[in-house]
N, C-alpha and C. Protein backbone atom coordinates (compact mmCIF):
# COMPACT_ATOMS: atom_id res chain seq x y z
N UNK A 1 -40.89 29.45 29.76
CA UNK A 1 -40.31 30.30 28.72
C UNK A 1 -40.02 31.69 29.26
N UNK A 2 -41.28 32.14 29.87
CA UNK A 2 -40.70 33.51 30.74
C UNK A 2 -39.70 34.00 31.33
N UNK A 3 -39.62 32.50 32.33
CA UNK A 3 -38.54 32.32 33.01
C UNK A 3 -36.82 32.39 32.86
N UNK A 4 -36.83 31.63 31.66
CA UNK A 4 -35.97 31.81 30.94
C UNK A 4 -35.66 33.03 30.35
N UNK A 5 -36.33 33.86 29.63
CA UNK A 5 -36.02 35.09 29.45
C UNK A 5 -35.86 35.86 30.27
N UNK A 6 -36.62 36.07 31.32
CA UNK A 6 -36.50 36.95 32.46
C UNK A 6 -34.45 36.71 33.33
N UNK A 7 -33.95 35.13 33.15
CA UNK A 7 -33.40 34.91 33.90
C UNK A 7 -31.67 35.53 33.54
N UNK A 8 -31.64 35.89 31.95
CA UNK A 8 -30.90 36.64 31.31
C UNK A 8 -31.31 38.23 31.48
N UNK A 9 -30.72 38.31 32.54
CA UNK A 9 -31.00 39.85 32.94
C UNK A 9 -29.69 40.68 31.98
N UNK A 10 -29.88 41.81 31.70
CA UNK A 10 -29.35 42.77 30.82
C UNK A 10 -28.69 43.27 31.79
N UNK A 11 -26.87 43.43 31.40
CA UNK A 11 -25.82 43.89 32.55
C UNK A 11 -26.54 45.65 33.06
N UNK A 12 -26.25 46.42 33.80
CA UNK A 12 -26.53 47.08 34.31
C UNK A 12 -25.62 48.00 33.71
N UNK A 13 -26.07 49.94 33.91
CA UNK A 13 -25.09 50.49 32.94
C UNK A 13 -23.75 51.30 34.21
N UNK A 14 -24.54 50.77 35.65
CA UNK A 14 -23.39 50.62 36.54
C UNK A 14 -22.10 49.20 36.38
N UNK A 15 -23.06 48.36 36.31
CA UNK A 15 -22.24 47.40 36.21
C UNK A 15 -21.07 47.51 34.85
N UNK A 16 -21.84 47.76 33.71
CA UNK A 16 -20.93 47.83 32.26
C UNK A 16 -19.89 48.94 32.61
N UNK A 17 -20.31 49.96 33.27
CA UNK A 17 -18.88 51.21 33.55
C UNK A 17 -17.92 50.72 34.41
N UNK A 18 -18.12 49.92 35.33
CA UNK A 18 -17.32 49.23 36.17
C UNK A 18 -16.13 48.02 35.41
N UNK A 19 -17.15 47.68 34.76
CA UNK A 19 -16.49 46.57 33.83
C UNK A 19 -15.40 46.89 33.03
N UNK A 20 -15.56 48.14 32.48
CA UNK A 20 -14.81 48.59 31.78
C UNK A 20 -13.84 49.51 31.86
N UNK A 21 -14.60 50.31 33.24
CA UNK A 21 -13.14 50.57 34.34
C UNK A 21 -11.89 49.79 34.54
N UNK A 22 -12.50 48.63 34.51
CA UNK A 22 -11.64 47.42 35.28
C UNK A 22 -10.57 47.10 33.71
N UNK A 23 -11.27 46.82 32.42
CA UNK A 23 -10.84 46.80 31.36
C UNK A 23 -9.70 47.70 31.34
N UNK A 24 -10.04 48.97 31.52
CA UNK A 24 -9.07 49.69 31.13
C UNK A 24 -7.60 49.59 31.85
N UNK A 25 -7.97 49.49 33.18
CA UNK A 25 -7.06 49.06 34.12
C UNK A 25 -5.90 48.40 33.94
N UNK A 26 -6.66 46.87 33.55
CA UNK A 26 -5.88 45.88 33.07
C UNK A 26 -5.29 46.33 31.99
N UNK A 27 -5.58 47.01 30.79
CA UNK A 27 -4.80 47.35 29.69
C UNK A 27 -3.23 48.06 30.12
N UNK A 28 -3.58 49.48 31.03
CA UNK A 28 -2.58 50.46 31.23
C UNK A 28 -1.58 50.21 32.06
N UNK A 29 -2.17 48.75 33.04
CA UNK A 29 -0.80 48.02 33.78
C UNK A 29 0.28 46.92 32.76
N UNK A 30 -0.51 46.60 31.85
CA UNK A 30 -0.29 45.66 30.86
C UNK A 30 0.81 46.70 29.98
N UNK A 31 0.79 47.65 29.55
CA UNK A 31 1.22 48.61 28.87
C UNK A 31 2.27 48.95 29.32
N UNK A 32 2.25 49.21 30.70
CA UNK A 32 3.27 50.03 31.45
C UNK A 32 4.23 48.76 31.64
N UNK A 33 4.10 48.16 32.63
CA UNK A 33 4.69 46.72 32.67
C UNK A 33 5.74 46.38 31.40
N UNK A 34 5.28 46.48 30.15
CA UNK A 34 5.75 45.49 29.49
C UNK A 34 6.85 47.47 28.73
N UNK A 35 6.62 48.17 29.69
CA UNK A 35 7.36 49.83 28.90
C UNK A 35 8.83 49.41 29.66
N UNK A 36 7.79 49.94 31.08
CA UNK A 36 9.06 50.27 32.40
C UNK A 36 9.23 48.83 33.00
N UNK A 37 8.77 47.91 32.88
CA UNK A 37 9.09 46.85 33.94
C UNK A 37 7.90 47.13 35.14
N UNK A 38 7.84 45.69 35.86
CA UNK A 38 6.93 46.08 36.95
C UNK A 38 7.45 46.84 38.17
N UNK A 39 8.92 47.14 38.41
CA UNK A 39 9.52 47.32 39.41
C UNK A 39 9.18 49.16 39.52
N UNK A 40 9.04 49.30 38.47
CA UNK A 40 9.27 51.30 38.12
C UNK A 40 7.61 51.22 37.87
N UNK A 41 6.80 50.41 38.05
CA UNK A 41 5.22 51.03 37.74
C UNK A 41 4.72 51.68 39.36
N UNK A 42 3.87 52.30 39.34
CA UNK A 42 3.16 52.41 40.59
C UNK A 42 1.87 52.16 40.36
N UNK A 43 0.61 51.82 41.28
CA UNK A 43 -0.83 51.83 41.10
C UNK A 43 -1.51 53.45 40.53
N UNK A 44 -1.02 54.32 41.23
CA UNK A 44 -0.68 55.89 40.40
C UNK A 44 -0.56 56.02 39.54
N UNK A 45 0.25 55.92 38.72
CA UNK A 45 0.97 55.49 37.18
C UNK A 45 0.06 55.11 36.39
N UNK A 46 -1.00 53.87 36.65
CA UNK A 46 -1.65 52.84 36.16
C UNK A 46 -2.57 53.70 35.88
N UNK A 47 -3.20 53.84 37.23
CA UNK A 47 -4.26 54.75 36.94
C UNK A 47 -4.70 56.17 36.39
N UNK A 48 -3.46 56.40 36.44
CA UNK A 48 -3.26 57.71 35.08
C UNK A 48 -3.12 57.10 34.42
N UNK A 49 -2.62 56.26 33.76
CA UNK A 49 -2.68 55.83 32.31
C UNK A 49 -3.67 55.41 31.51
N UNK A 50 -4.63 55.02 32.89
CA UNK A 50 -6.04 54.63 32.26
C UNK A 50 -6.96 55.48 32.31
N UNK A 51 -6.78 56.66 32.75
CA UNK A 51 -7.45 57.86 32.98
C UNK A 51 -8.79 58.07 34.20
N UNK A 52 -8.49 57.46 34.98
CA UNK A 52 -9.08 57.59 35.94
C UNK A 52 -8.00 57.90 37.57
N UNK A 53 -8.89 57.89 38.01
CA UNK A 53 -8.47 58.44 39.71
C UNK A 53 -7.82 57.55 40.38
N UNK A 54 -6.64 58.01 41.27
CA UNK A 54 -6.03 56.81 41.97
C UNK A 54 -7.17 56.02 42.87
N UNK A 55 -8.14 56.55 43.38
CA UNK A 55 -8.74 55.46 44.16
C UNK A 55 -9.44 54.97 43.41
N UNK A 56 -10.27 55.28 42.59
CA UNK A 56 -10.71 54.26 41.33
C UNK A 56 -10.32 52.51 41.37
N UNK A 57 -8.64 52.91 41.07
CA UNK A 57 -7.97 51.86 40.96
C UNK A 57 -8.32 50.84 42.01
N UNK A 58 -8.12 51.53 43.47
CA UNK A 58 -7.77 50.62 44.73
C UNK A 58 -9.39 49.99 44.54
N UNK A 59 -10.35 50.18 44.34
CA UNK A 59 -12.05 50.09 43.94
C UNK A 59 -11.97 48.37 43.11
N UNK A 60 -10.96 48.21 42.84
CA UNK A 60 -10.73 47.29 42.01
C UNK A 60 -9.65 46.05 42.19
N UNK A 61 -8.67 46.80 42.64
CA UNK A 61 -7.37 46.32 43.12
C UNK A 61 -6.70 46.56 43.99
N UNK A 62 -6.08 45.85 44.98
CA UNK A 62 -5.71 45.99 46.48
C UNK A 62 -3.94 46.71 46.41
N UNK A 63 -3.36 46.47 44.92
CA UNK A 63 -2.41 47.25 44.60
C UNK A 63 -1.81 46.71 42.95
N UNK A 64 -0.99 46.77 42.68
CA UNK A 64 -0.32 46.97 41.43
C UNK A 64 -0.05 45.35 41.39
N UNK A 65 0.00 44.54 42.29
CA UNK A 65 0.75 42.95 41.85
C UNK A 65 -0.20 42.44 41.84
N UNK A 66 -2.09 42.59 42.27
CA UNK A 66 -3.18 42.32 42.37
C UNK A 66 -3.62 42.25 41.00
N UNK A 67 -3.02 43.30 40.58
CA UNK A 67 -3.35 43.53 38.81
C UNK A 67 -2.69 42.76 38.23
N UNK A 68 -1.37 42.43 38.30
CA UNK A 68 -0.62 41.84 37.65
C UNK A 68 -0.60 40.14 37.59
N UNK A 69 -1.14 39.63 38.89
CA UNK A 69 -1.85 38.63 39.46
C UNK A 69 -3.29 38.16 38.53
N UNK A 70 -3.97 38.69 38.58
CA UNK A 70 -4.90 38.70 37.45
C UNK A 70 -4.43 39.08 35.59
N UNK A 71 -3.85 39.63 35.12
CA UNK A 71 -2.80 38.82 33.94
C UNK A 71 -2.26 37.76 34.32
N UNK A 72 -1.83 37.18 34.56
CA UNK A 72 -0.32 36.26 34.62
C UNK A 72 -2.38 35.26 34.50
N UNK A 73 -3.02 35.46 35.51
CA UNK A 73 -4.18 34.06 35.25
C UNK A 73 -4.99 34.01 34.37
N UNK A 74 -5.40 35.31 33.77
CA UNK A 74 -6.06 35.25 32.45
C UNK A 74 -4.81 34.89 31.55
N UNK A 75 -4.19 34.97 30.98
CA UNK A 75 -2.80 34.15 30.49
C UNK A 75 -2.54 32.64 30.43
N UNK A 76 -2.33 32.06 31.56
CA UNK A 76 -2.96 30.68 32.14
C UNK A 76 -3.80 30.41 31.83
N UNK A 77 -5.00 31.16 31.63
CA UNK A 77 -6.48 30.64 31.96
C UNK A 77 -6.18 30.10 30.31
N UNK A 78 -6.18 31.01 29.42
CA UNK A 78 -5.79 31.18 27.77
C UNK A 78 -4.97 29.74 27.46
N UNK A 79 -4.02 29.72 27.98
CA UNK A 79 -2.74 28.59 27.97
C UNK A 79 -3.78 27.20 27.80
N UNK A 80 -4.53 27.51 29.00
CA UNK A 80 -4.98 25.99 29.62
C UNK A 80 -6.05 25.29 28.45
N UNK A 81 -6.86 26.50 28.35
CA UNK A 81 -7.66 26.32 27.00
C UNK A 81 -7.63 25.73 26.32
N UNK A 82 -6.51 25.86 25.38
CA UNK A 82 -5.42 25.13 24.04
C UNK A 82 -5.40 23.53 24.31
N UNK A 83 -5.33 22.86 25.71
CA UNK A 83 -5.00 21.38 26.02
C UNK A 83 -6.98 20.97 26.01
N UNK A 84 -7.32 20.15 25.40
CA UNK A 84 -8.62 19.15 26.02
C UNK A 84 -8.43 18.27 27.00
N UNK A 85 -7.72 17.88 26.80
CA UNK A 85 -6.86 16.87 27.91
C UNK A 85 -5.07 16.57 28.18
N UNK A 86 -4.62 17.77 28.52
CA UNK A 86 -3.45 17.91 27.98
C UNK A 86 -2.67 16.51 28.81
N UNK A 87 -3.34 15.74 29.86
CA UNK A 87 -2.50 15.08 30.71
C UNK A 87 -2.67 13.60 29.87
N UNK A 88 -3.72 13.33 28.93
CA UNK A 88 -3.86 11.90 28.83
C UNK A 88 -2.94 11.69 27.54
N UNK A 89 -2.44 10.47 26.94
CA UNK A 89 -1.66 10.08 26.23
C UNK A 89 -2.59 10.65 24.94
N UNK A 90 -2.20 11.28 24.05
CA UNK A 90 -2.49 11.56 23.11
C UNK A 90 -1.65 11.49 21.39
N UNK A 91 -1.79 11.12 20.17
CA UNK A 91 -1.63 11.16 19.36
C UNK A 91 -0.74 12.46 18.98
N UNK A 92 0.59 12.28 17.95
CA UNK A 92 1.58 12.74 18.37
C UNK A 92 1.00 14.09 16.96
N UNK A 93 -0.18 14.23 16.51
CA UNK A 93 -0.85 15.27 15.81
C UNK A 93 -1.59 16.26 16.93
N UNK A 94 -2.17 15.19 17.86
CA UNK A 94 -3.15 16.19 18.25
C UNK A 94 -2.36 16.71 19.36
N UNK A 95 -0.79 16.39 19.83
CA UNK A 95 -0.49 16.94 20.92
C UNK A 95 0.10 18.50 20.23
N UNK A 96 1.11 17.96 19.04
CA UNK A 96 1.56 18.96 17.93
C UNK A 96 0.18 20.49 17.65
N UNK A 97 -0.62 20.23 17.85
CA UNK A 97 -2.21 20.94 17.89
C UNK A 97 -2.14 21.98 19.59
N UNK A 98 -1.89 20.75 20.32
CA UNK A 98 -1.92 21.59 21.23
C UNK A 98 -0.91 22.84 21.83
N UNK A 99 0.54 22.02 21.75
CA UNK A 99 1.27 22.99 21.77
C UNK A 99 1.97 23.97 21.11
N UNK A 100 1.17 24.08 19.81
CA UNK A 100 1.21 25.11 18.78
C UNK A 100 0.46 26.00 19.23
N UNK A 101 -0.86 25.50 20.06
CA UNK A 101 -1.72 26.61 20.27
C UNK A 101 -0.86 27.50 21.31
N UNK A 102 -0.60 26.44 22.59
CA UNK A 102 0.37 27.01 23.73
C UNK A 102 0.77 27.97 23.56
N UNK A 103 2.16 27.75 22.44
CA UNK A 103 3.06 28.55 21.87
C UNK A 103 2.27 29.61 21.42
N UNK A 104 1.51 29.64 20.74
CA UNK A 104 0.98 30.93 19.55
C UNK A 104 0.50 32.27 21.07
N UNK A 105 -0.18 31.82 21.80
CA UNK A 105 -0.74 32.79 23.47
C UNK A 105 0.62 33.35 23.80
N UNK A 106 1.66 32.09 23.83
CA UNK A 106 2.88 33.04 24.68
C UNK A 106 3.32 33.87 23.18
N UNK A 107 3.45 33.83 22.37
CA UNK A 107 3.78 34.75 20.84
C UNK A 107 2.84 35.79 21.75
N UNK A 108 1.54 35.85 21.69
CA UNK A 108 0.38 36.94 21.65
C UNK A 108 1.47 37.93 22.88
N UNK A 109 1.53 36.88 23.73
CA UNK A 109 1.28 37.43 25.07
C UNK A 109 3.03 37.64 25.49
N UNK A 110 4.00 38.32 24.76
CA UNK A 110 5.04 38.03 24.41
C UNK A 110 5.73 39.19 26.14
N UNK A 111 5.06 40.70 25.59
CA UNK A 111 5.06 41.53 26.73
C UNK A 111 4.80 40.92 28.36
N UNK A 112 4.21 40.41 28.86
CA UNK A 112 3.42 39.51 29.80
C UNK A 112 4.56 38.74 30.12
N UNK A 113 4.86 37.75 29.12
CA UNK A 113 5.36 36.75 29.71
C UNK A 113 6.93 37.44 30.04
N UNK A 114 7.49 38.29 29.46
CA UNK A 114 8.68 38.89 29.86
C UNK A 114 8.83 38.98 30.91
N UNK A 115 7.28 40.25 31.70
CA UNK A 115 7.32 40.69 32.48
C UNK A 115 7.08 39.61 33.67
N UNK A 116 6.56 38.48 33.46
CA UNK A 116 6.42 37.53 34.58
C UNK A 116 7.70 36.64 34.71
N UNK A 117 8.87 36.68 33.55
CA UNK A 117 10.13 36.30 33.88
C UNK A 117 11.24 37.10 34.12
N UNK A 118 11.16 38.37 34.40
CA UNK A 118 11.71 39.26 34.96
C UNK A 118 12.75 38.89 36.18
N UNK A 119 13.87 39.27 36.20
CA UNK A 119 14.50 38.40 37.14
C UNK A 119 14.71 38.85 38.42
N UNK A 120 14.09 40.06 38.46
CA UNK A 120 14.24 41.12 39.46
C UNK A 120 12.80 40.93 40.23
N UNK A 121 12.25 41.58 40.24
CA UNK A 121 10.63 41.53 40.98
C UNK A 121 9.55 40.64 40.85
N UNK A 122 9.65 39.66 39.88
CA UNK A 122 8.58 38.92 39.54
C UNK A 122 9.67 37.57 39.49
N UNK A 123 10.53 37.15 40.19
CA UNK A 123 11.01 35.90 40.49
C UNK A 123 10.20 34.65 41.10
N UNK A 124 9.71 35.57 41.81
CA UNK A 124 8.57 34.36 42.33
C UNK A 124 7.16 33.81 41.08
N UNK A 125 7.04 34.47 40.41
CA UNK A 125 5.91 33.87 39.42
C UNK A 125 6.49 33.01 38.88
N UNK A 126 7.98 32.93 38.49
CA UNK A 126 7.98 31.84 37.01
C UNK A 126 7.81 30.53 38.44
N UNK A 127 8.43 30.60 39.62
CA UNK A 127 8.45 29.74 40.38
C UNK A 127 6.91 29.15 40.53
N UNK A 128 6.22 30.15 40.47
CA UNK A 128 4.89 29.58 41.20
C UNK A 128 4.16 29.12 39.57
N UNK A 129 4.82 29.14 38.35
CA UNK A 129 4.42 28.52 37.23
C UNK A 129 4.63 27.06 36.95
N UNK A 130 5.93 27.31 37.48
CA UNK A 130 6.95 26.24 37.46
C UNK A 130 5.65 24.85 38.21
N UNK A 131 5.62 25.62 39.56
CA UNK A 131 5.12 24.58 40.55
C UNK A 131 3.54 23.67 40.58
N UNK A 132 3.19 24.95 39.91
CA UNK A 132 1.65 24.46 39.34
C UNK A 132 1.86 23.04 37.87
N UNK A 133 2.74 23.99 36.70
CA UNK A 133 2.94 22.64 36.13
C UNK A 133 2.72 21.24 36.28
N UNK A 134 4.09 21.28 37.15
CA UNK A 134 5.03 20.39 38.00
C UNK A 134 3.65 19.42 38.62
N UNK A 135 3.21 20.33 39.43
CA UNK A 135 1.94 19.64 40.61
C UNK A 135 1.13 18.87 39.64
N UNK A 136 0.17 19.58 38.12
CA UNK A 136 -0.47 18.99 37.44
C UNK A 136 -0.16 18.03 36.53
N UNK A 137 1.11 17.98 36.39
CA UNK A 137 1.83 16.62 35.32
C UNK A 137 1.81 15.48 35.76
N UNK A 138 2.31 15.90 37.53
CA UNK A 138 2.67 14.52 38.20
C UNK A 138 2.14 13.15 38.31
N UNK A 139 0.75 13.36 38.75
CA UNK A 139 -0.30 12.07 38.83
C UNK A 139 -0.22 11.80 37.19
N UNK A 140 -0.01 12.33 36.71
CA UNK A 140 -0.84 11.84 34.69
C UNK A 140 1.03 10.88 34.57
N UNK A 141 1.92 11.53 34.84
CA UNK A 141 2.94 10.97 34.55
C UNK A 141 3.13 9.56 35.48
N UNK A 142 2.92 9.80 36.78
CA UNK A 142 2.83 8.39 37.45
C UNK A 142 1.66 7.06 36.78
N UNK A 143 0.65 7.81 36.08
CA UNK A 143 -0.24 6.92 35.77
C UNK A 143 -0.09 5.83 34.42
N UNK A 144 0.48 6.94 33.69
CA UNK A 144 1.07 6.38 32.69
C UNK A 144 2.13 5.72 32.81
N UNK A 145 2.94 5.92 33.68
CA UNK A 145 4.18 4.92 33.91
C UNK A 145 4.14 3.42 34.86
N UNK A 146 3.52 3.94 35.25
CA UNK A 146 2.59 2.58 35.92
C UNK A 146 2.01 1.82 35.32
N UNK A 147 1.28 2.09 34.05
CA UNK A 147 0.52 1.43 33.57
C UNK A 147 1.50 0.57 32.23
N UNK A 148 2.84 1.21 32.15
CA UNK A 148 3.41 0.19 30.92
C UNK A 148 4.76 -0.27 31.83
N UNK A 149 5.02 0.01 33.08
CA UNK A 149 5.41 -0.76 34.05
C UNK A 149 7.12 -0.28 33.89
N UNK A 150 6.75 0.89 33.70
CA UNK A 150 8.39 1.40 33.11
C UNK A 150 9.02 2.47 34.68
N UNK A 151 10.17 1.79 34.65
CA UNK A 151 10.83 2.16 36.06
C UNK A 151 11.21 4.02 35.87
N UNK A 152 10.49 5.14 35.75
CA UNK A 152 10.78 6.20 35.22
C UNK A 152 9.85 6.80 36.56
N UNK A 153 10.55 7.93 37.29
CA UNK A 153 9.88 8.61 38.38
C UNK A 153 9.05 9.56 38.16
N UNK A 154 7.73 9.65 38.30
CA UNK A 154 6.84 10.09 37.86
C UNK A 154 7.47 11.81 38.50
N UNK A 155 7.75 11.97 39.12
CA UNK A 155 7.81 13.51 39.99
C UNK A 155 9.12 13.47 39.34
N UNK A 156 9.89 13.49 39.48
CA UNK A 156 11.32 13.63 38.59
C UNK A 156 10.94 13.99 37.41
N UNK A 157 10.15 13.53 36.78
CA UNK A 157 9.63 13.99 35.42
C UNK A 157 8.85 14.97 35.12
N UNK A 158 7.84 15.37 36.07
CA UNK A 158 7.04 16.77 36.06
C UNK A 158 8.20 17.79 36.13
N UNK A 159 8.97 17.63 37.30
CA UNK A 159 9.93 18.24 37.41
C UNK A 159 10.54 18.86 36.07
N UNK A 160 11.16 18.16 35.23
CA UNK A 160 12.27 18.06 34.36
C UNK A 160 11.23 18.96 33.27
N UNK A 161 9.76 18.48 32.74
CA UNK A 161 8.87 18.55 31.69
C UNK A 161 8.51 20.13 32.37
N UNK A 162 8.58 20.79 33.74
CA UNK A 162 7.85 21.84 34.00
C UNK A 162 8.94 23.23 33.67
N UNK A 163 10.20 22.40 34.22
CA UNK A 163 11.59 23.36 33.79
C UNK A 163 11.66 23.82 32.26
N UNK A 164 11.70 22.60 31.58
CA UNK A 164 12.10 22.68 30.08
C UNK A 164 10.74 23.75 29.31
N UNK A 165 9.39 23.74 29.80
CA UNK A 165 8.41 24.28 29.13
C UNK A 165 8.91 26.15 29.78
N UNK A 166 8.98 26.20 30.94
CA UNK A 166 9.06 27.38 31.70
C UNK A 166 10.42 28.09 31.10
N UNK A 167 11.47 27.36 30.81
CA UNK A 167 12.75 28.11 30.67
C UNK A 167 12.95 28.43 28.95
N UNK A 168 12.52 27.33 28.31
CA UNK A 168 12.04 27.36 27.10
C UNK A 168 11.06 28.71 26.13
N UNK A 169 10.47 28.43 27.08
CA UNK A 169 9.06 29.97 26.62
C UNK A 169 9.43 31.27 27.33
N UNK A 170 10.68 31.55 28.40
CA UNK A 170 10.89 32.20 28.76
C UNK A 170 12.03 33.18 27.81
N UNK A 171 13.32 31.94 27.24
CA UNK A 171 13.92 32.28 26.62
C UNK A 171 13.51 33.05 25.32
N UNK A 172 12.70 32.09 24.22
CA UNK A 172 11.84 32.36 23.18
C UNK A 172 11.17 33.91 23.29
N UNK A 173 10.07 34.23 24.47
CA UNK A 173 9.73 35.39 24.42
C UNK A 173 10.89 36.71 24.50
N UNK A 174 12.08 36.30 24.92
CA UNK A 174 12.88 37.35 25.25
C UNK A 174 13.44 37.88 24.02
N UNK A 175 13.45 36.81 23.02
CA UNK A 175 13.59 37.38 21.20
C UNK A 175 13.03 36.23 20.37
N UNK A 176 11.92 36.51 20.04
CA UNK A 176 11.38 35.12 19.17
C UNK A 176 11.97 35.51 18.14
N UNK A 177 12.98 35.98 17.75
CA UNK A 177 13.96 36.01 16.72
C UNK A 177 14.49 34.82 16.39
N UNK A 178 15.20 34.00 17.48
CA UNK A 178 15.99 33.12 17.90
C UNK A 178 15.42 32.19 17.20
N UNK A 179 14.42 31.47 17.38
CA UNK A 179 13.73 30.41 16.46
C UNK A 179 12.54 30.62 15.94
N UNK A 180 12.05 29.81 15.02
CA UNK A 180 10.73 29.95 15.06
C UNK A 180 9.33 29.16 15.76
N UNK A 181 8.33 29.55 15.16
CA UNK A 181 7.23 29.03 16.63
C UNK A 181 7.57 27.24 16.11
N UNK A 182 7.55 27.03 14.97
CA UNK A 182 7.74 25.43 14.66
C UNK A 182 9.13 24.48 15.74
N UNK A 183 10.36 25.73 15.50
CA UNK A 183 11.05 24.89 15.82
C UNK A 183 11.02 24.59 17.40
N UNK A 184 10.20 25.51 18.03
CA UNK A 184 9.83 25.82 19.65
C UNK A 184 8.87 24.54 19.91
N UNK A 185 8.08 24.10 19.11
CA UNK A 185 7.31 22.91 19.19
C UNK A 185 7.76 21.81 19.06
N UNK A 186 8.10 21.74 17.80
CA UNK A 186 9.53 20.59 17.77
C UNK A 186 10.05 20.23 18.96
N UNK A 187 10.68 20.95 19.80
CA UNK A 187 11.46 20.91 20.82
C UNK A 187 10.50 20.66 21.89
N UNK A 188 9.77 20.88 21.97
CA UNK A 188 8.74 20.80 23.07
C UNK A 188 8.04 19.68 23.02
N UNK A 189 8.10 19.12 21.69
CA UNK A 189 7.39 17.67 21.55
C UNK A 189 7.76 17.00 21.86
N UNK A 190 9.43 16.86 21.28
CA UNK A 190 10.28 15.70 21.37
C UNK A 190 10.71 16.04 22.93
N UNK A 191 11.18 16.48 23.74
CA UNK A 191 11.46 16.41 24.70
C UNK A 191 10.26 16.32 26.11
N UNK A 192 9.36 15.83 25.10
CA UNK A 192 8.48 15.45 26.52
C UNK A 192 8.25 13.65 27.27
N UNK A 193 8.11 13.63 28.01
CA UNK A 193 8.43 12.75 28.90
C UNK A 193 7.62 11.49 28.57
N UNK A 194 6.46 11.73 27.83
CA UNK A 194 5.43 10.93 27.37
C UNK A 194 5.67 10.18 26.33
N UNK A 195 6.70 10.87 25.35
CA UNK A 195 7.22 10.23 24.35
C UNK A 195 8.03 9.61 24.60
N UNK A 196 9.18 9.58 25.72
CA UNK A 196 10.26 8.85 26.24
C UNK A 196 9.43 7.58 26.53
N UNK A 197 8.43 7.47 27.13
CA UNK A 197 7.61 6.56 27.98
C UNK A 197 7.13 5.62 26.87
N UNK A 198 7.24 5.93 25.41
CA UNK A 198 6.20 5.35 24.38
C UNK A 198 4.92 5.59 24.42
N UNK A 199 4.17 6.53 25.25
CA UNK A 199 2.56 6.90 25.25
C UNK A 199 2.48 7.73 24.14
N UNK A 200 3.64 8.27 23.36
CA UNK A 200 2.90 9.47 22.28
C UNK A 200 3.55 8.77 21.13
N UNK A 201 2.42 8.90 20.43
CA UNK A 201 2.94 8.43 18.49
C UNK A 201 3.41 10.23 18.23
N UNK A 202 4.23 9.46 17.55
CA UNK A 202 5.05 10.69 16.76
C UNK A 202 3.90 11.14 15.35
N UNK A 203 4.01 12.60 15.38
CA UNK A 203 3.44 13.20 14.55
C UNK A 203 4.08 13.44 12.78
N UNK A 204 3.43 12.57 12.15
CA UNK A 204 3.90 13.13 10.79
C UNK A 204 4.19 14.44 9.99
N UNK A 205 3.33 15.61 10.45
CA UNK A 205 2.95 16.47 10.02
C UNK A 205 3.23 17.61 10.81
N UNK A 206 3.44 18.96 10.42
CA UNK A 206 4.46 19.70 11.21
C UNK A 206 3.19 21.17 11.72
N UNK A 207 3.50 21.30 12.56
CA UNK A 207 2.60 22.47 13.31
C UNK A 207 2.47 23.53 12.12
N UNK A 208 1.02 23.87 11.63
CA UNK A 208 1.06 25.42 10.98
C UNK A 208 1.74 26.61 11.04
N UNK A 209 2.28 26.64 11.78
CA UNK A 209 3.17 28.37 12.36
C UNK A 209 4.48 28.09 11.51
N UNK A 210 5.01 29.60 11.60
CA UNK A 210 5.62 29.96 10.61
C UNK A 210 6.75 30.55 11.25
């Protein structure tokens, strides 16, 4: 029992200032980013904005895309959350569940995701979004297609399913005017590759968002 208590040590009030150094950090690149673009920020900039010292910053971060590198994965990290099993054949409610949630992070995270589809300086992220997708669909899509013996190329299809989610949520964040989060799901349901395959029952019931 000691042990146990003892083993929950109480953060340190170095450690908590650090922490929250770092907090702030992340906020004022997040801020700036989504003002000026990442191309017009500097690590300078940042760190005035968060009110601390330029080396502060470097204490933390090796420069300004280090920061931005860490959004784009807490983002992801958020995204990934939303799926329990986003790769296995699932019920055409509980997938509707999931990518409502998807959707609702990129809504949150509307600034962010701009700035990571930016067509100028951050070209390479939607790519390296793209590719991660792509990489994680593939085996779930070969498995399933294998298994109901249907002549459909498993990588051709990550492919196609990683484009349509990436260009899709890219567009949407640039004015979620354009549709709403329902009809973004809609579209995202029906055009997934799983349902082509017959692995997803269609959902009766329509995503909560508005």
């Amino acid at each position: 029992m000691s042990q146990m208590l003892t083993s929950q040590r109480p953060v340190s009030g170095h450690t908590a200032r650090r922490l929250e150094t770092r907090r702030k950090l992340l906020e004022a690149g997040m801020e700036l980013f989504a003002d000026r673009g990442t191309g017009a920020v500097t690590s300078t900039a940042i760190a005035r904005h968060a009110g601390v010292a330029t080396g502060t910053f470097y204490l933390h971060f090796d420069d300004k895309h280090a920061l931005f590198d860490v959004l784009v994965d807490e983002a992801l990290d958020e995204i990934r959350a939303q799926f329990s099993d986003h790769l296995a054949p699932r019920s055409g409610a509980d997938r509707r569940r999931e990518i409502d949630g998807m959707v609702a992070v990129v809504e949150r995270r509307r600034d962010l995701v701009r700035a990571v589809f930016d067509r100028g300086e951050n070209s390479g992220y939607a790519e390296r979004i793209h590719d991660q997708i792509a990489d994680r669909l593939e085996p779930a899509y070969e498995q399933v297609f294998r298994g109901r013996g249907l002549a459909l190329h498993a990588g051709a299809a990550a492919q196609a399913r990683a484009a349509v989610l990436v260009r899709v949520i890219a567009w949407w964040a640039e004015d979620p005017t354009r549709a709403t989060r329902t009809e973004i799901v809609d579209l995202l349901l029906e055009l997934d590759p799983l349902r082509l395959a017959g692995a997803l029952e269609p959902a009766d019931t329509h995503s909560p968002s508005t």
